[in-house]
Protein backbone atom coordinates (compact mmCIF):
# COMPACT_ATOMS: atom_id res chain seq x y z
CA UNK A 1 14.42 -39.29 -107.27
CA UNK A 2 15.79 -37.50 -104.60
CA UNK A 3 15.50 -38.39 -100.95
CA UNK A 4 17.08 -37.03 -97.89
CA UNK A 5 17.34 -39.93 -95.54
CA UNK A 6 15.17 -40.13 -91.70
CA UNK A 7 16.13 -41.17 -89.03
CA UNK A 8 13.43 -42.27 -86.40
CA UNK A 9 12.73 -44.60 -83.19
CA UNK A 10 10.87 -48.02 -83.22
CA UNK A 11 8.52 -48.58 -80.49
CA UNK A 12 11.25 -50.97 -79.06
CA UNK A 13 13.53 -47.60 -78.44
CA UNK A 14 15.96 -48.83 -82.02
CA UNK A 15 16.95 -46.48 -84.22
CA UNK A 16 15.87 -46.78 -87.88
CA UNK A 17 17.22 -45.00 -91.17
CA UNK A 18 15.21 -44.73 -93.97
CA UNK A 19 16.86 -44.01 -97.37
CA UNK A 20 17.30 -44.33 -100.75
CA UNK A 21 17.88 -47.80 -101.95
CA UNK A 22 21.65 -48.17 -103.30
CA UNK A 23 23.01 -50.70 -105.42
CA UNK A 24 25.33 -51.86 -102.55
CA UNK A 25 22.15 -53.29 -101.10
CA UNK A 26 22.11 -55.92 -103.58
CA UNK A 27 23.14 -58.21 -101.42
CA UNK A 28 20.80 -57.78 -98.54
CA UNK A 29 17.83 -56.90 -100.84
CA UNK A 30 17.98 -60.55 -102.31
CA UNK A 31 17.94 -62.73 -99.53
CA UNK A 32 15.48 -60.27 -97.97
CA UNK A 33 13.28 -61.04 -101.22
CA UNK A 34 14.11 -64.54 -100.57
CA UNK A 35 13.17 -64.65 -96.93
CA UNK A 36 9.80 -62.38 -97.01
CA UNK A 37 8.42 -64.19 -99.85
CA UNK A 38 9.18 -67.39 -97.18
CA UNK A 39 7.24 -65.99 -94.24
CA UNK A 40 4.09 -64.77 -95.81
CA UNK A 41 2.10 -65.85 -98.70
CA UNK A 42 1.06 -62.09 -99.13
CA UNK A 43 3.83 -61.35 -101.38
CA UNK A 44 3.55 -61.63 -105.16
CA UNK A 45 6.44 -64.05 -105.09
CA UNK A 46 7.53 -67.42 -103.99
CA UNK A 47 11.18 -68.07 -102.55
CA UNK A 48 12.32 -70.05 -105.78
CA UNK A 49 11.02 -66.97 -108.06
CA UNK A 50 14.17 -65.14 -106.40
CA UNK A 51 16.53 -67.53 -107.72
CA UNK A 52 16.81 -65.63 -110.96
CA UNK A 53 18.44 -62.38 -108.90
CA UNK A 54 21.55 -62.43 -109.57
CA UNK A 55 24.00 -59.51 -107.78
CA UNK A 56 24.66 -57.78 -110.72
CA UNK A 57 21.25 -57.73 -111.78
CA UNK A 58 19.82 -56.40 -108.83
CA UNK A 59 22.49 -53.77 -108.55
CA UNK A 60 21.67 -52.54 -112.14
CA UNK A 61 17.94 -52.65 -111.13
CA UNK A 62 18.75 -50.69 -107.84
CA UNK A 63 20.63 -48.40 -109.29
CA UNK A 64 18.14 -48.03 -112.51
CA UNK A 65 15.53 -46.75 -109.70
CA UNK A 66 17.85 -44.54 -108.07
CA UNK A 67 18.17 -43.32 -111.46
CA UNK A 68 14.76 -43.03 -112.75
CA UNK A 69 12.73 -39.42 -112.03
CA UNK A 70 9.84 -41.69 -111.91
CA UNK A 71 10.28 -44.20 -108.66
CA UNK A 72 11.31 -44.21 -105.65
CA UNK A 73 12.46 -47.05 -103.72
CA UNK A 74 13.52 -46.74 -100.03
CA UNK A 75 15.09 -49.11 -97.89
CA UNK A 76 14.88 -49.50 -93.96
CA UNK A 77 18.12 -50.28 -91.93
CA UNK A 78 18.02 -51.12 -87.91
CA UNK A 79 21.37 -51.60 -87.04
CA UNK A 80 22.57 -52.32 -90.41
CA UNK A 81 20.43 -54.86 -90.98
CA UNK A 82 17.99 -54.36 -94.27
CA UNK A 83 14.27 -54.13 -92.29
CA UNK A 84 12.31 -53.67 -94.93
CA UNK A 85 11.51 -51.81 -98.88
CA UNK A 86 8.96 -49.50 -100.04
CA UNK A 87 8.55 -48.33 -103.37
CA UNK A 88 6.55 -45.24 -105.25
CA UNK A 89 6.21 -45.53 -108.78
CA UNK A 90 4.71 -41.96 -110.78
CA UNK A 91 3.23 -42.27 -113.68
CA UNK A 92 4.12 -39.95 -116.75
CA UNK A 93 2.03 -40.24 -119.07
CA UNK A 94 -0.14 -36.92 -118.90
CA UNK A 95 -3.40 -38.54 -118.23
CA UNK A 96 -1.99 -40.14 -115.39
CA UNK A 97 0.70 -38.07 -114.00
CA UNK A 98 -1.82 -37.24 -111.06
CA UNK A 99 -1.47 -40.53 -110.15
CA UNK A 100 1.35 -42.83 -107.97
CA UNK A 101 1.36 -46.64 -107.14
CA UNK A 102 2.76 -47.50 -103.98
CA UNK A 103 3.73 -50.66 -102.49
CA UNK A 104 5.75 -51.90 -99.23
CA UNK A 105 7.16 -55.00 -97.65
CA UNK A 106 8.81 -55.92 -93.83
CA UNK A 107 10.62 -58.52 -92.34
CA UNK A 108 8.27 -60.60 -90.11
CA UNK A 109 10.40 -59.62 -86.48
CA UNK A 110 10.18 -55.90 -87.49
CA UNK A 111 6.31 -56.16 -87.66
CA UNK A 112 4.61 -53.68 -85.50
CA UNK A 113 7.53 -50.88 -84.27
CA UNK A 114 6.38 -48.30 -86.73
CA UNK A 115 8.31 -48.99 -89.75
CA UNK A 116 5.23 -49.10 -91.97
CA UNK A 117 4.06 -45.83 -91.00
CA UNK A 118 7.18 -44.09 -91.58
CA UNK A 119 7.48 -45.46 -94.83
CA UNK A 120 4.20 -44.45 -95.52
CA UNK A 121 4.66 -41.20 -94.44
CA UNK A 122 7.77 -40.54 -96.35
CA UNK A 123 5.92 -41.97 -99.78
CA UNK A 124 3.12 -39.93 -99.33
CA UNK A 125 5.19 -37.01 -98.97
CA UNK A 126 7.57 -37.64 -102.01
CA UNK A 127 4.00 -37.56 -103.92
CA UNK A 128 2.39 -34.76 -102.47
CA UNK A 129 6.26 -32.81 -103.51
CA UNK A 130 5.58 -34.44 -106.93
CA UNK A 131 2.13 -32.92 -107.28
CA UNK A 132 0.11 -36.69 -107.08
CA UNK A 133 -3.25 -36.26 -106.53
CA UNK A 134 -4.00 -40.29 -105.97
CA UNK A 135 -1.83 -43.02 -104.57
CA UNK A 136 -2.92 -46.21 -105.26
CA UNK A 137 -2.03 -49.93 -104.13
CA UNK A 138 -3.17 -53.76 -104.26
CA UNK A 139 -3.02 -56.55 -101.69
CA UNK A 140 -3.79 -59.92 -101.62
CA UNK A 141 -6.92 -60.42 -99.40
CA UNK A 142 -6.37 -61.97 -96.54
CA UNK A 143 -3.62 -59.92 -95.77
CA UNK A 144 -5.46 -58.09 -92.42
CA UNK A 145 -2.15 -56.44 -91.08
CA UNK A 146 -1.58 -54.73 -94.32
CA UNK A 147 -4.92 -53.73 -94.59
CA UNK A 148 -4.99 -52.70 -91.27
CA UNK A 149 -2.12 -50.29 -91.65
CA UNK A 150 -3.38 -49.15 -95.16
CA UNK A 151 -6.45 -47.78 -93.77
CA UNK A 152 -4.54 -45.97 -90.85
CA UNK A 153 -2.71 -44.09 -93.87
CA UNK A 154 -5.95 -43.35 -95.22
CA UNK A 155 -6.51 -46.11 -98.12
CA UNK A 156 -10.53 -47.15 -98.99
CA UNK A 157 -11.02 -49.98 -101.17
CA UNK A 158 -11.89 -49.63 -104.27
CA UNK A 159 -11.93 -52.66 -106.05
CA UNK A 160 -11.30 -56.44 -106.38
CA UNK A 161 -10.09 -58.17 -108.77
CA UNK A 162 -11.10 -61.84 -107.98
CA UNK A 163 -9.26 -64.59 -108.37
CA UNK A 164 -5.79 -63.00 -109.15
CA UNK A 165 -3.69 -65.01 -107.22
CA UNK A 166 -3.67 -68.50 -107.48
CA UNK A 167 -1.36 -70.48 -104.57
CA UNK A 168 0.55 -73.62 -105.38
CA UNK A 169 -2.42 -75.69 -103.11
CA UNK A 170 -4.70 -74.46 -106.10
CA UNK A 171 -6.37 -71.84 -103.84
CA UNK A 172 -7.43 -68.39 -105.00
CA UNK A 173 -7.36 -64.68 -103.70
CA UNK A 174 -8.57 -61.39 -104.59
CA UNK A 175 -6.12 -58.38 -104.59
CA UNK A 176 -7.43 -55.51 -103.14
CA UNK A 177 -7.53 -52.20 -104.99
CA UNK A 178 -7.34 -49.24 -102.07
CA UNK A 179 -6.63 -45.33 -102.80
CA UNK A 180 -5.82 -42.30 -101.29
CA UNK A 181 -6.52 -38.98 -102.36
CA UNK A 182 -4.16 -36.54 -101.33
């Protein structure tokens, strides 16, 4: 899908780009998978999961969504460095097609200077271009920063699923199911 890159300022005064994921990004986009599933148990990952990400996989899987009319994955740079991912995935089948899943991850240090939003932002707008009537997302409860910044976009819950996650201490949490009509 097609995606003109934006630029804009964290609330530190940085510059950010936002753009379309490439497959030169394979490199950054594993250990970033790596490290985020590391500093927060609110990813559907754990570090050792990322082990089976191998370059050329996740180049062909980069470039498969740059390829694919239906997703859109965008990537966050500040200074170079890979900030954070977002992703928008339509769904084609007619009785859906009014419908879009979203989901979005940061780096810990690049928590709170706006990054969310903007990615937000440019999702929602790739959807409302597309015609979606609904975007929809899940998070693990517990998760207050993400829910906090879902409901600034808009997002109500929904539903819960209970008990979908289970943590390697044997613990359990609910995802969240949030939507916004557009």
């Amino acid at each position: 899908m097609l995606f003109d890159p934006r630029r804009f300022t964290l609330r530190d005064g940085r510059e950010a780009v936002l753009r379309v994921a490439e497959p030169d990004d394979a490199p950054q986009m594993i250990q970033y998978l790596k490290d985020t599933a590391a500093e927060t148990e609110f990813v559907l990952r754990y570090p050792e999961e990322c082990d089976r990400y191998t370059l050329e996989k996740e180049r062909e899987l980069l470039q498969a969504f740059k390829d694919n009319p239906n997703s859109l994955m965008l990537c966050c740079f500040v200074g170079g460095e890979l900030a954070g991912n977002c992703n928008l995935q339509f769904f084609p089948q007619i009785k859906c097609r009014h419908r879009a899943d979203v989901a979005i991850a940061l780096y810990r240090k690049f928590w709170g200077q706006g990054i969310g939003t903007a990615m937000f932002e440019a999702m929602l707008d790739a959807a409302r271009a597309r015609g979606v009537e609904q975007v929809e997302l899940e998070y693990i409860d517990g998760n207050a920063r993400g829910r906090a910044l879902y409901e600034k976009m808009g997002f109500v819950k929904v539903a819960k699923r209970p008990d979908a996650i289970r943590l390697k201490d044997g613990s359990y949490r609910d995802l969240v199911c949030m939507v916004k009509r557009l």
